[in-house]
C-alpha atoms as a PDB file:
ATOM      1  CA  UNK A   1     -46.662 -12.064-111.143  1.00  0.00           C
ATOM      2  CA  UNK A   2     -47.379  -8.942-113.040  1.00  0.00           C
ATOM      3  CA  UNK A   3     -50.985  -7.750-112.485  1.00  0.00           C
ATOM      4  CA  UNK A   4     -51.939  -5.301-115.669  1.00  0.00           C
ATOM      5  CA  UNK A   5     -55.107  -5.213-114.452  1.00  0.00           C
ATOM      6  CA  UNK A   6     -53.613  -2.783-111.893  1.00  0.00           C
ATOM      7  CA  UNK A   7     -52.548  -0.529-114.051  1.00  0.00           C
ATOM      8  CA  UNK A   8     -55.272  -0.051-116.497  1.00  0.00           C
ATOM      9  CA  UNK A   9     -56.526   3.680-115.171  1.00  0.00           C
ATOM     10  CA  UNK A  10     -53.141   5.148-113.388  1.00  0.00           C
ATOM     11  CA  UNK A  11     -51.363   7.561-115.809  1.00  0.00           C
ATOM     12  CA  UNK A  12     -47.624   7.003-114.522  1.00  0.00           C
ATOM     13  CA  UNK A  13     -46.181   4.329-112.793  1.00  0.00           C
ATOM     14  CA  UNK A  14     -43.419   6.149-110.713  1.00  0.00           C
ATOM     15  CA  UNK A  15     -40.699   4.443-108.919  1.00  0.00           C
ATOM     16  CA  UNK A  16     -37.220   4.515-107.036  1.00  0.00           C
ATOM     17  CA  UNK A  17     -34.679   3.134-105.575  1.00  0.00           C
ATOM     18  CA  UNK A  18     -31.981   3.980-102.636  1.00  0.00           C
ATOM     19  CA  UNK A  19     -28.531   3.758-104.192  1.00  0.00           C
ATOM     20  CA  UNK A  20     -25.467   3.288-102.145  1.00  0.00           C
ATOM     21  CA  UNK A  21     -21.602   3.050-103.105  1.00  0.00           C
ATOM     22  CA  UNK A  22     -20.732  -0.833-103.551  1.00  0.00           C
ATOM     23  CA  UNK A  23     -17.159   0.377-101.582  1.00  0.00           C
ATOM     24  CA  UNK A  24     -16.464   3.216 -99.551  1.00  0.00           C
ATOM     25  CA  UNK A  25     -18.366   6.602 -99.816  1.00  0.00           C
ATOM     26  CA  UNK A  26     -17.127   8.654-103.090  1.00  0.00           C
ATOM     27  CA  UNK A  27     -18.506   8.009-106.573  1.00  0.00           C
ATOM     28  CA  UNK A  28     -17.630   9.563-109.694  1.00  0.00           C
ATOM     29  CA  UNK A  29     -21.005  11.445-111.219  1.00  0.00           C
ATOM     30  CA  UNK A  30     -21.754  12.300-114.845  1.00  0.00           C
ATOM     31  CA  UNK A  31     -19.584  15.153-116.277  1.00  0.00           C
ATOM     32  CA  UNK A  32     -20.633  17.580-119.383  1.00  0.00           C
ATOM     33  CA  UNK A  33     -18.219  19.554-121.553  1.00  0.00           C
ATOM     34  CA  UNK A  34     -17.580  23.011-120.580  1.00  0.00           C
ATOM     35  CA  UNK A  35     -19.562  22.222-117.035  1.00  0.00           C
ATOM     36  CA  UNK A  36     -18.320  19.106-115.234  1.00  0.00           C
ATOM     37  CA  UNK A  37     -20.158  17.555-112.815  1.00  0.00           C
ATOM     38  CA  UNK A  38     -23.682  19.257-112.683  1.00  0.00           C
ATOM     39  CA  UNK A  39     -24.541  20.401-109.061  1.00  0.00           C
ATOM     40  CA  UNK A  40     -27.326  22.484-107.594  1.00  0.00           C
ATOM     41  CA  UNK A  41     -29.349  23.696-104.732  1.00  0.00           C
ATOM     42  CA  UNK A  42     -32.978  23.567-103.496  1.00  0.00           C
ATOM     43  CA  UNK A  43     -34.560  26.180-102.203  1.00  0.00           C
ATOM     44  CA  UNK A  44     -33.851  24.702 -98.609  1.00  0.00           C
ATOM     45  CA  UNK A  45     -30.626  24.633 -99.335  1.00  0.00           C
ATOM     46  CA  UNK A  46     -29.576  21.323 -99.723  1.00  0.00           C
ATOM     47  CA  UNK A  47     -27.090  20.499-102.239  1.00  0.00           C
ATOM     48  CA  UNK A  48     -27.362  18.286-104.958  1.00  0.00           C
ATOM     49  CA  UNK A  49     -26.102  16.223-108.082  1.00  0.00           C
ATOM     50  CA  UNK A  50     -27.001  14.887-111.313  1.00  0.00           C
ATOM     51  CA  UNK A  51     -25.563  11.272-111.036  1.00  0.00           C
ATOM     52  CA  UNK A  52     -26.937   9.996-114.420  1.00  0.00           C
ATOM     53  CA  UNK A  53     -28.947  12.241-116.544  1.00  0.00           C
ATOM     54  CA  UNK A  54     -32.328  10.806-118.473  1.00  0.00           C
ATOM     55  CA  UNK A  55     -30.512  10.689-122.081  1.00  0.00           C
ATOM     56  CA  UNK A  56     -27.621   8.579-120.350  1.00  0.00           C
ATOM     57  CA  UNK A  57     -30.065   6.205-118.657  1.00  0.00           C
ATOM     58  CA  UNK A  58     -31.845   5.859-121.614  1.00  0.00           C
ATOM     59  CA  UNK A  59     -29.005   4.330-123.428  1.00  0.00           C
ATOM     60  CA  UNK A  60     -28.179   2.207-120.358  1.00  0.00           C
ATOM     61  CA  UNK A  61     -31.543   0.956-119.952  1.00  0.00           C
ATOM     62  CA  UNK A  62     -31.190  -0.281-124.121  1.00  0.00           C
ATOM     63  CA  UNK A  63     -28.142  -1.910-122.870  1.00  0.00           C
ATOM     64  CA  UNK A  64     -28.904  -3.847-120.063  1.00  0.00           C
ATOM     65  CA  UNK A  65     -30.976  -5.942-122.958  1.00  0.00           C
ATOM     66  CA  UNK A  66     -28.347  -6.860-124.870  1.00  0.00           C
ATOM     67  CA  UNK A  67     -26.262 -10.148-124.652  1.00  0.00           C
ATOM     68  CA  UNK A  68     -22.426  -8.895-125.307  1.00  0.00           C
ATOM     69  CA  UNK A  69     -21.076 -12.206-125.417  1.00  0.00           C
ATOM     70  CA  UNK A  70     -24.189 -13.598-128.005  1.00  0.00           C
ATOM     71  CA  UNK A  71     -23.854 -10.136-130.195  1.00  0.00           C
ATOM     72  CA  UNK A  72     -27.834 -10.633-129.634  1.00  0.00           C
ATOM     73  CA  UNK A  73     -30.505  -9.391-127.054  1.00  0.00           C
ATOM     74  CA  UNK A  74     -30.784 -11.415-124.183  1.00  0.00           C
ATOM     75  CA  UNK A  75     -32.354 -14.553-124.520  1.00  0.00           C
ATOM     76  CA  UNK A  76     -36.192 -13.689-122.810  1.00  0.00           C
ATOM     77  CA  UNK A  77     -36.564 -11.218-126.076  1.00  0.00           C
ATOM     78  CA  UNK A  78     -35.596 -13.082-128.843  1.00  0.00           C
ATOM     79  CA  UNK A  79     -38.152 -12.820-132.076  1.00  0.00           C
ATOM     80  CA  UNK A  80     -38.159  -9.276-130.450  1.00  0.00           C
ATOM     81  CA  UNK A  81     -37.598  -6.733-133.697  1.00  0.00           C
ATOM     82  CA  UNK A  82     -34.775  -4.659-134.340  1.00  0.00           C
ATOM     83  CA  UNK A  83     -32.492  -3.407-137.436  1.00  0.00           C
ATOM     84  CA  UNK A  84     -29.355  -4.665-137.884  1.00  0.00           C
ATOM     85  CA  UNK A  85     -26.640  -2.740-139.515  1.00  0.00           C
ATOM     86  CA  UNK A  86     -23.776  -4.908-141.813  1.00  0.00           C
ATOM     87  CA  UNK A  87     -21.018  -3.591-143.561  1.00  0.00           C
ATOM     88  CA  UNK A  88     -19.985  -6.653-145.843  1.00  0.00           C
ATOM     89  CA  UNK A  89     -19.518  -9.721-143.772  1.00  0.00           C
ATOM     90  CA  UNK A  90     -19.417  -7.822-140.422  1.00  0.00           C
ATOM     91  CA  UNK A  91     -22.195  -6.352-138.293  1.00  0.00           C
ATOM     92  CA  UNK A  92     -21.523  -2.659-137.476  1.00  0.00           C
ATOM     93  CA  UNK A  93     -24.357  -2.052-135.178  1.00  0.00           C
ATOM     94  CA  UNK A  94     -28.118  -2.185-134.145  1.00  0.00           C
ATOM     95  CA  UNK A  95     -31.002   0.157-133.554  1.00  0.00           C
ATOM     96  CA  UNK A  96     -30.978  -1.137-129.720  1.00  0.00           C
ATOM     97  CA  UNK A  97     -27.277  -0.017-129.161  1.00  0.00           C
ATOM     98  CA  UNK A  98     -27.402   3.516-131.532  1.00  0.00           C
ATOM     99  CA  UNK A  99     -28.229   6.244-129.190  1.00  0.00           C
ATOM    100  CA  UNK A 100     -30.729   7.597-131.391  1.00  0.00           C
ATOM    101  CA  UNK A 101     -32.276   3.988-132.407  1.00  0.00           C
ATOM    102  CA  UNK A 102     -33.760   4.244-135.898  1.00  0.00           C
ATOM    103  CA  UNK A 103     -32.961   7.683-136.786  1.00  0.00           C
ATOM    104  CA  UNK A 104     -29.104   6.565-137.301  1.00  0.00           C
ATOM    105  CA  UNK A 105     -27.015   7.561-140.084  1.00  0.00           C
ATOM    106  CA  UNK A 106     -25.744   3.863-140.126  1.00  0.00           C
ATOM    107  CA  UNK A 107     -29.584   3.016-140.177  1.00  0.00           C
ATOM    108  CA  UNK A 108     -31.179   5.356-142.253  1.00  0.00           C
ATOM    109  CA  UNK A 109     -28.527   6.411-144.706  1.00  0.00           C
ATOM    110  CA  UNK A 110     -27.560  10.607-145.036  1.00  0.00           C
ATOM    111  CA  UNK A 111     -30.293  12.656-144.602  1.00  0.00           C
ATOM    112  CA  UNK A 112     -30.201  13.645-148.540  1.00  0.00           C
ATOM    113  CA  UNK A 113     -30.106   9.806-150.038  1.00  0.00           C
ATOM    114  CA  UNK A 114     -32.283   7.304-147.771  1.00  0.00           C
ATOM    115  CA  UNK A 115     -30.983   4.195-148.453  1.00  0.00           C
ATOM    116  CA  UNK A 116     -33.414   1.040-148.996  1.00  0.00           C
ATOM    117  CA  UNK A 117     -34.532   0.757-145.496  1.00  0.00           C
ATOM    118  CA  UNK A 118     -34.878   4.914-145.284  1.00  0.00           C
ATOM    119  CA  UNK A 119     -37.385   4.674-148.402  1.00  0.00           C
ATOM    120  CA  UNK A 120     -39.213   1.280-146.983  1.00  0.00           C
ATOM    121  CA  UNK A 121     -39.194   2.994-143.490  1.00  0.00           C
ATOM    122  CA  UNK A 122     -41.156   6.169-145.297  1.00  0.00           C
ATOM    123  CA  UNK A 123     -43.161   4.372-147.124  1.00  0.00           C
ATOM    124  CA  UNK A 124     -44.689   2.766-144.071  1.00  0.00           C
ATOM    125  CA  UNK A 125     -45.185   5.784-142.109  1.00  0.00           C
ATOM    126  CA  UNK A 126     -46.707   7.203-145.668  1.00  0.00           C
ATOM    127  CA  UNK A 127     -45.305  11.030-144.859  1.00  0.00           C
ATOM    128  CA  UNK A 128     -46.451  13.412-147.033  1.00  0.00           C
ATOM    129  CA  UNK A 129     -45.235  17.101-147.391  1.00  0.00           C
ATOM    130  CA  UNK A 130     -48.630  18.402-148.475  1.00  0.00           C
ATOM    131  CA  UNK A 131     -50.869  16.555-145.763  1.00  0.00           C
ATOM    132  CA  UNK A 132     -50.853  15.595-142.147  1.00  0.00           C
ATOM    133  CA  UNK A 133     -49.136  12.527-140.988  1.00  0.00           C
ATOM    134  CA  UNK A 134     -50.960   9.588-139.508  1.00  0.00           C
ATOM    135  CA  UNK A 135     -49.680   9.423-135.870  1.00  0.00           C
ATOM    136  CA  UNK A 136     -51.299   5.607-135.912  1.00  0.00           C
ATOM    137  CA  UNK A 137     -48.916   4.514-138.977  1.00  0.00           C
ATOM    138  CA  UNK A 138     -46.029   5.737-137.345  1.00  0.00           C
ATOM    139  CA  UNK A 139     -46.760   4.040-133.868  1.00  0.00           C
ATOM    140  CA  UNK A 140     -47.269   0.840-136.123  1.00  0.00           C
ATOM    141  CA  UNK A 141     -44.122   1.546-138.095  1.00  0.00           C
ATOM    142  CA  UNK A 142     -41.664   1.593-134.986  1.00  0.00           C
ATOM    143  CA  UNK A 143     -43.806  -1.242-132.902  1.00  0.00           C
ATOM    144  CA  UNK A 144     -42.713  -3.216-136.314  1.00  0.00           C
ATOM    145  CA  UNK A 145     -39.322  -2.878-136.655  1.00  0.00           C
ATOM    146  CA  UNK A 146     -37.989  -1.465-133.890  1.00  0.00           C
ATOM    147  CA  UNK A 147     -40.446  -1.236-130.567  1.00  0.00           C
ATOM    148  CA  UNK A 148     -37.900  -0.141-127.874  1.00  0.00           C
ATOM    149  CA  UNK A 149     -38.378   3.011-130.551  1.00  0.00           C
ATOM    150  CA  UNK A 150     -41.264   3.593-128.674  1.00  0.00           C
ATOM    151  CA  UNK A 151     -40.160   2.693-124.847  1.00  0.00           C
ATOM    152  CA  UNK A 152     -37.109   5.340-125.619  1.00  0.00           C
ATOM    153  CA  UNK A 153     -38.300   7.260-128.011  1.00  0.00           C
ATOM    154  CA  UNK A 154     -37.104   8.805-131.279  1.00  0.00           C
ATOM    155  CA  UNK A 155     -37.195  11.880-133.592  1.00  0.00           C
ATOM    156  CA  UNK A 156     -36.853  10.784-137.215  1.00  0.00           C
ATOM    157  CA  UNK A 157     -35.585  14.250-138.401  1.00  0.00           C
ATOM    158  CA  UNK A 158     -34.056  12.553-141.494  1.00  0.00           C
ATOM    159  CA  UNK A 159     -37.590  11.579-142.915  1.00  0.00           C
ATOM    160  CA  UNK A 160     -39.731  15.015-141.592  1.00  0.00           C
ATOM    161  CA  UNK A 161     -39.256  17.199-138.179  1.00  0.00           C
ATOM    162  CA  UNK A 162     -42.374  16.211-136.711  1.00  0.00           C
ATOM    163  CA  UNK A 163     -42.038  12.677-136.816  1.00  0.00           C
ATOM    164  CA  UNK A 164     -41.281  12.252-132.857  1.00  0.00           C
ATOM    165  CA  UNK A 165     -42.461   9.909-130.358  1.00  0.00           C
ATOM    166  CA  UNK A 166     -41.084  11.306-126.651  1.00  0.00           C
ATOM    167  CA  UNK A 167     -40.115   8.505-123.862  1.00  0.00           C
ATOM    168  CA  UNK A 168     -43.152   5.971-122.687  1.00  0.00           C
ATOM    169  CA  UNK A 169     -39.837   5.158-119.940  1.00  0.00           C
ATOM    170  CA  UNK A 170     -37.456   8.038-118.702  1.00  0.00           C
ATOM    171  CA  UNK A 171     -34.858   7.485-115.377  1.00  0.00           C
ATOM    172  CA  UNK A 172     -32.213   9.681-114.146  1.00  0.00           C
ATOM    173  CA  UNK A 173     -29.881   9.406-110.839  1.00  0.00           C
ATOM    174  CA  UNK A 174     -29.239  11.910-108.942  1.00  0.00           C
ATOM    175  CA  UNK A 175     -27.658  12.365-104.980  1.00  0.00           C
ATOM    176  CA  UNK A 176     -28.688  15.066-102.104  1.00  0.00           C
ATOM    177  CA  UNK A 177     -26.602  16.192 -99.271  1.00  0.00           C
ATOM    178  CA  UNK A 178     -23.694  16.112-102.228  1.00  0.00           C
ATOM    179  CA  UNK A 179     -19.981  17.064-101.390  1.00  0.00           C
ATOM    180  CA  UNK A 180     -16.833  17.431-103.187  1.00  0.00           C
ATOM    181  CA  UNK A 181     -14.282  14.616-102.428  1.00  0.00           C
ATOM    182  CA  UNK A 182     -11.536  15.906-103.577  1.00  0.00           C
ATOM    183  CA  UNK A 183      -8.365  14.076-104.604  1.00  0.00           C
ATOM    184  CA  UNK A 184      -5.308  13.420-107.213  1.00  0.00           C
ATOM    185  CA  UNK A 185      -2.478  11.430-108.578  1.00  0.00           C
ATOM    186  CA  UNK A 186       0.239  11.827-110.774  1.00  0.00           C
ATOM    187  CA  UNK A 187       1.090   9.938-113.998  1.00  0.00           C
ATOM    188  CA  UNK A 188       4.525   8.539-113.512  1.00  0.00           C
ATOM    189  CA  UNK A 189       6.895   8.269-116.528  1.00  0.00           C
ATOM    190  CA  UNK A 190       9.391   5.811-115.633  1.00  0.00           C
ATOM    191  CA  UNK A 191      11.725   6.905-118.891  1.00  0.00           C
ATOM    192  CA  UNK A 192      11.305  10.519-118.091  1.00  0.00           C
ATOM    193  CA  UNK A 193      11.491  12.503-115.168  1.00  0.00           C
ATOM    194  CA  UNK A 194      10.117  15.909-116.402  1.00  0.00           C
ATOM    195  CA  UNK A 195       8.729  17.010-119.892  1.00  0.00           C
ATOM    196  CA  UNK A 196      10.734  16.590-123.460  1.00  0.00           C
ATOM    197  CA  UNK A 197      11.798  20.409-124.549  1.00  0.00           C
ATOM    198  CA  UNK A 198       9.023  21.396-126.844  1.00  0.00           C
ATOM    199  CA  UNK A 199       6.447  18.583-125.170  1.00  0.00           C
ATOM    200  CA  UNK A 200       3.087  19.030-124.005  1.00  0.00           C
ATOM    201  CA  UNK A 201       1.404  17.355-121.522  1.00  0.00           C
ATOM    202  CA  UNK A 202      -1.264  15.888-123.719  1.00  0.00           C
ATOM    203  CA  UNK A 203       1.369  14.478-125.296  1.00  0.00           C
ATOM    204  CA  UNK A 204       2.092  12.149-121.937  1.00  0.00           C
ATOM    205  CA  UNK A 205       5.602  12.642-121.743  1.00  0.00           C
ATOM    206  CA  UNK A 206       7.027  13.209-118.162  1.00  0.00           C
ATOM    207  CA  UNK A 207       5.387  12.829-114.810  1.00  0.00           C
ATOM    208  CA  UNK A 208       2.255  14.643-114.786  1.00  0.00           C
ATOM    209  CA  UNK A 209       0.619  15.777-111.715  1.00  0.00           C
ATOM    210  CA  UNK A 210      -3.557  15.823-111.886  1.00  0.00           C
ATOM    211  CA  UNK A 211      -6.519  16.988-109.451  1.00  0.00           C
ATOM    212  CA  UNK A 212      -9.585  15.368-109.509  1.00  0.00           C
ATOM    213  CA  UNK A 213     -12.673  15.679-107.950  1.00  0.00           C
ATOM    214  CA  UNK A 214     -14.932  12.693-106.834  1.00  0.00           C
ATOM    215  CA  UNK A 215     -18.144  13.642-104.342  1.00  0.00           C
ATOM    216  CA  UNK A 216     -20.500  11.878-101.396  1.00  0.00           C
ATOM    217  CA  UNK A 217     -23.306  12.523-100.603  1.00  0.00           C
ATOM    218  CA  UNK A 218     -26.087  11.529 -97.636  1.00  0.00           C
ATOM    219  CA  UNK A 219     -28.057   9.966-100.248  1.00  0.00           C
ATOM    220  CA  UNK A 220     -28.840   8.674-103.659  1.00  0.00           C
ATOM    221  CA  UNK A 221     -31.614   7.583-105.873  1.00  0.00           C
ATOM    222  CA  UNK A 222     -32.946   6.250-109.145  1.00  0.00           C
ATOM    223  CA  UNK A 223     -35.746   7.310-110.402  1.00  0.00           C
ATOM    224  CA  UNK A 224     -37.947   5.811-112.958  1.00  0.00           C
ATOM    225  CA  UNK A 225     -41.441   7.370-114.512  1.00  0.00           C
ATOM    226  CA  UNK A 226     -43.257   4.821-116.897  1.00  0.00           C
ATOM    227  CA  UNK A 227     -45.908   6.861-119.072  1.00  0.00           C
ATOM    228  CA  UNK A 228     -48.573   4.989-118.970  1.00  0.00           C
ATOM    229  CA  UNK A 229     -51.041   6.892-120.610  1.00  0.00           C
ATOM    230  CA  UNK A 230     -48.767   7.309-123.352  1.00  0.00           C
ATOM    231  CA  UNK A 231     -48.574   3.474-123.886  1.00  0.00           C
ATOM    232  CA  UNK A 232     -52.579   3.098-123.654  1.00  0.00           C
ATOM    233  CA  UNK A 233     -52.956   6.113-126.511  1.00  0.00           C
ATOM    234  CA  UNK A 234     -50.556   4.588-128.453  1.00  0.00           C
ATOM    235  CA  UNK A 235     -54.197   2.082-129.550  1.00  0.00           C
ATOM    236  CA  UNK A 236     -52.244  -1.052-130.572  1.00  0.00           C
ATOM    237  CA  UNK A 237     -54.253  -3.482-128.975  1.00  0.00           C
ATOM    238  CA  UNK A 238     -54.211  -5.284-124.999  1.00  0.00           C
ATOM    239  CA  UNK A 239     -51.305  -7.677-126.088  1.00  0.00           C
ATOM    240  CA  UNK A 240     -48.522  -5.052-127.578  1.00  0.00           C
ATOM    241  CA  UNK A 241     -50.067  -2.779-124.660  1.00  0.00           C
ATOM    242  CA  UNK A 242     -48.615  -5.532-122.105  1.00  0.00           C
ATOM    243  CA  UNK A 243     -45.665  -6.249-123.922  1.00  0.00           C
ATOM    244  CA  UNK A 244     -44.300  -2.504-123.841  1.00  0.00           C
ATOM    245  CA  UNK A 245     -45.505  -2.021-120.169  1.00  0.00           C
ATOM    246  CA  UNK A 246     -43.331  -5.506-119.319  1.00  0.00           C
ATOM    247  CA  UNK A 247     -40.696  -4.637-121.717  1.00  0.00           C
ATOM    248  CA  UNK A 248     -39.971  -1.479-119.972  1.00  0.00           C
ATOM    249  CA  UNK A 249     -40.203  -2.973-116.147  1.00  0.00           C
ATOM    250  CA  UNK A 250     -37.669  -5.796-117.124  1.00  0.00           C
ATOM    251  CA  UNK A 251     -34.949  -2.719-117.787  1.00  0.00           C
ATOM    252  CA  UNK A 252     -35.764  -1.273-115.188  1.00  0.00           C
ATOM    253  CA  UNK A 253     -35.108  -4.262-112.896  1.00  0.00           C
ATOM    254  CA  UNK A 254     -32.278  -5.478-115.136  1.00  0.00           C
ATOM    255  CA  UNK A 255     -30.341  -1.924-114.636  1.00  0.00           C
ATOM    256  CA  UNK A 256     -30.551  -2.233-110.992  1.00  0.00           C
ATOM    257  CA  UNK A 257     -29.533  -5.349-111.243  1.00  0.00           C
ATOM    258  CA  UNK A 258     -26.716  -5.662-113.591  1.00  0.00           C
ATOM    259  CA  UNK A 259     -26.342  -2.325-114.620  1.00  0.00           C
ATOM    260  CA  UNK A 260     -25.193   0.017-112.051  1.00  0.00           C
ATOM    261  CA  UNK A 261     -21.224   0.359-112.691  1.00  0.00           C
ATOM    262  CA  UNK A 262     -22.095   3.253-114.363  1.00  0.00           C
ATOM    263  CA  UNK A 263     -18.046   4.641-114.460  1.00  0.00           C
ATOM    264  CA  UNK A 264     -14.614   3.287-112.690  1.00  0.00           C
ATOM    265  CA  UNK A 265     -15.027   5.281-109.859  1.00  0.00           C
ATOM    266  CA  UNK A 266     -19.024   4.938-109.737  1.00  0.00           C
ATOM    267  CA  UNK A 267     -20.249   1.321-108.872  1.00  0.00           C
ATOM    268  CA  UNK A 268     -23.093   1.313-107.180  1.00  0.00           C
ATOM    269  CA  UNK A 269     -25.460  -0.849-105.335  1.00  0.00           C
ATOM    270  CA  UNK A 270     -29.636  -1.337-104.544  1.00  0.00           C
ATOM    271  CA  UNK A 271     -30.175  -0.498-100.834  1.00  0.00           C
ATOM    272  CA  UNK A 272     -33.666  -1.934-100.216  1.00  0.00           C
ATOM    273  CA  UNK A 273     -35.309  -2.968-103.310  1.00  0.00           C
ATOM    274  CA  UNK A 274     -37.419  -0.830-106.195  1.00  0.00           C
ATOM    275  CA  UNK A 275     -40.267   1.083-104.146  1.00  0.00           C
ATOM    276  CA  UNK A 276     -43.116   1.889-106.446  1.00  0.00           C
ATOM    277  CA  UNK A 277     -44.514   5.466-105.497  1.00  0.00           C
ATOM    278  CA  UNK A 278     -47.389   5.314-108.124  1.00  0.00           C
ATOM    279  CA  UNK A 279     -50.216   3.676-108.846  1.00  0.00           C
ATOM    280  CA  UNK A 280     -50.304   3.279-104.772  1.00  0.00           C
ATOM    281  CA  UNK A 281     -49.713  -1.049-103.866  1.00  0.00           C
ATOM    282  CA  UNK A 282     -48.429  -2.240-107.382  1.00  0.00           C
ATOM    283  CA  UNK A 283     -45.359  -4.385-106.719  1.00  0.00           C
ATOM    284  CA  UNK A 284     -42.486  -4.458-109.821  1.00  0.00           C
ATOM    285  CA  UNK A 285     -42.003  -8.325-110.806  1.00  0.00           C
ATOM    286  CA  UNK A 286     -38.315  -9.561-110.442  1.00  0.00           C
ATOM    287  CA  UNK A 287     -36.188  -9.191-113.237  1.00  0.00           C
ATOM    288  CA  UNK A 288     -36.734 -13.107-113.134  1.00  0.00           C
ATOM    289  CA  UNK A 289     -40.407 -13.375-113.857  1.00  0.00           C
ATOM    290  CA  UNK A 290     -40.538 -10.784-116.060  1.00  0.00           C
ATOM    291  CA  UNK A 291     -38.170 -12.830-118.278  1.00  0.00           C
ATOM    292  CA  UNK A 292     -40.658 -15.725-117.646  1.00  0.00           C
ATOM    293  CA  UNK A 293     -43.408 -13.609-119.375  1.00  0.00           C
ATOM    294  CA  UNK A 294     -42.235 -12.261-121.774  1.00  0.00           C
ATOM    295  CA  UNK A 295     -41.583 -14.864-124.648  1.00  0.00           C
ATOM    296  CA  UNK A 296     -45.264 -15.538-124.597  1.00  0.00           C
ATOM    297  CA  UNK A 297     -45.935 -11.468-124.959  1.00  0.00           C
ATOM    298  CA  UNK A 298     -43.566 -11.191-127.884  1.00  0.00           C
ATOM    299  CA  UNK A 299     -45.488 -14.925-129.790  1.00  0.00           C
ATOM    300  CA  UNK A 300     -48.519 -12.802-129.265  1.00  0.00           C
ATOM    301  CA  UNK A 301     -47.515  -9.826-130.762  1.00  0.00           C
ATOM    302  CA  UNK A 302     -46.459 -11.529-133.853  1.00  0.00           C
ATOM    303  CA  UNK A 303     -49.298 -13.494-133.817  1.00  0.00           C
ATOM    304  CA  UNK A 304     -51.330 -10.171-134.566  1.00  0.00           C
ATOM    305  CA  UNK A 305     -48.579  -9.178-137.305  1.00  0.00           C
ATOM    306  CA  UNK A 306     -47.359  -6.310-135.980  1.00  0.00           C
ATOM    307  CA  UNK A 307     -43.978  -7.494-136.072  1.00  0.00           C
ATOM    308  CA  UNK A 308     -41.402  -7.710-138.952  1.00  0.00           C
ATOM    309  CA  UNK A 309     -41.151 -10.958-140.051  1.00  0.00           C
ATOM    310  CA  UNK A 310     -38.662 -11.597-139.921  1.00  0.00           C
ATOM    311  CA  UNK A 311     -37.715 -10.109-136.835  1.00  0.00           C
ATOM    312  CA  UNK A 312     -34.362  -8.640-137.329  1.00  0.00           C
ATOM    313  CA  UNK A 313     -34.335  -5.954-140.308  1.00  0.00           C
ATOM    314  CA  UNK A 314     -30.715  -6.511-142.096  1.00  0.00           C
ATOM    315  CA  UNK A 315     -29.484  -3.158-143.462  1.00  0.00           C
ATOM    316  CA  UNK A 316     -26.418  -2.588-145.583  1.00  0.00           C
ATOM    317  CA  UNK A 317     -24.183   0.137-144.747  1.00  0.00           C
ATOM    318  CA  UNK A 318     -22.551   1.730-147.348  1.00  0.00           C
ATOM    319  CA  UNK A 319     -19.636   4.583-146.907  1.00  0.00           C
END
């Protein structure tokens, strides 16, 4: 079971996990525009590579609690709050599944009109131009309507560009001892032999030959940093305290469980289990008893109001 008690004093709660190919050796790593796959070396030389960066797994760690075929989060957070975008009789999208949660333009309306929920969202933070900002109402704000807001993070640059709350739960992937696997193929056209006068490749006409790099490496890990400190300060009481810390270790153990085909060519695989580094003996609960938990965490919650009631904020999109 989860002991909190354990946790009360340590200011991180750091932990990893060995990562292996789920077939063969090569996997396909993150790629950036302009920059490709992002390699580097340590000072000792070895070489390495970015796997998944933090801003990826952030999004991947909102995932992993939602329910595709349900079009709702999985079924241990339900009553959890988040804002629901609708665009006449169909739903557009959610604060869980925008990569910048509440501070969506589907969410929030364009930075110069706020639609309802912009103004309503304001109007509970209570910014003012002409005064400092109360750090508390925002904290309760996001906790309200939207609490992975504060697991993730967000920067609510549409209201004012201080309103920011960094990660309480960062990750990233990344591989040492990396090597270039290098490979290709060719795109047969069957109707086609060679290129249309005047066609491009882009345009997909003709056979078209292609290089393409894949890499292995001696070894690969997750990492995970929970900011516990940053939860404590946060001064919204033992039960939402809990909830976020067991909110943010169920993602953690659903990605490695469930979430770890990160491309085509990169499906991965746990090799050994989630070792916690930080505070020194804690032991992660299963994704399985964390799900047991945490229905009674979110009833309590709501049972202090600090939820929106109802839990899921409807907003209207309009072009």
């Amino acid at each position: 079971m989860l002991n909190f008690d354990s946790l009360k004093t340590a200011p991180r709660l750091l932990a990893q996990a060995e990562l292996e190919p789920v077939q063969g050796t090569r996997f396909q790593p993150t790629g950036f525009p302009n920059l490709g796959a992002a390699v580097y070396t340590l000072p000792d030389g070895t070489d390495m590579l970015l796997v998944e960066s933090a801003q990826s797994m952030a999004n991947r760690l909102e995932t992993v609690c939602w329910d595709e075929a349900r079009n709702d989060v999985v079924l241990c957070l339900k009553d959890m709050p988040y804002v629901r975008v609708v665009k006449g009789n169909n739903v557009l999208t959610n604060s869980l599944l925008e990569a910048h949660r509440l501070n969506s333009p589907y969410i929030l309306g364009p930075k110069s009109s706020f639609n309802d929920f912009g103004e309503q969202l304001r109007k509970a933070i209570d910014y003012r131009d002409d005064q400092p900002f109360s750090l508390d109402n925002l904290v309760r704000t996001l906790l309200k309507f939207d609490p992975c807001s504060l697991i993730h993070g967000v920067f609510l640059e549409k209201i004012a560009g201080v309103l920011r709350i960094q990660r309480s739960l960062s990750g990233f992937i990344e591989a040492a001892g990396a090597r270039v696997a290098a490979s290709g193929g060719v795109k047969r056209d069957r109707v086609m032999q060679s290129k249309a006068a005047g066609a491009k490749a882009e345009e997909g006409t003709g056979n078209i030959i292609f290089a393409r790099d894949e890499y292995v490496a001696e070894h690969i890990a997750a990492y995970f940093n929970l900011d516990l400190m940053q939860i404590r300060a946060f001064g919204l009481g033992d039960v939402a305290e809990r909830f976020l810390i067991a909110l943010a270790l169920l993602k953690i153990q659903r990605f490695l469980d469930t979430g770890l085909r990160l491309r085509t060519a990169c499906d991965l695989q746990v090799k050994g289990g989630l070792t916690v580094k930080r505070p020194e003996g804690f032991e992660v609960p299963s994704a399985a008893e964390l799900e047991k938990v945490l229905p009674e965490l979110i009833k309590g919650v709501a049972k202090e109001n600090l939820f929106a009631n109802p839990p899921i904020t409807q907003v209207n999109y309009k072009d």
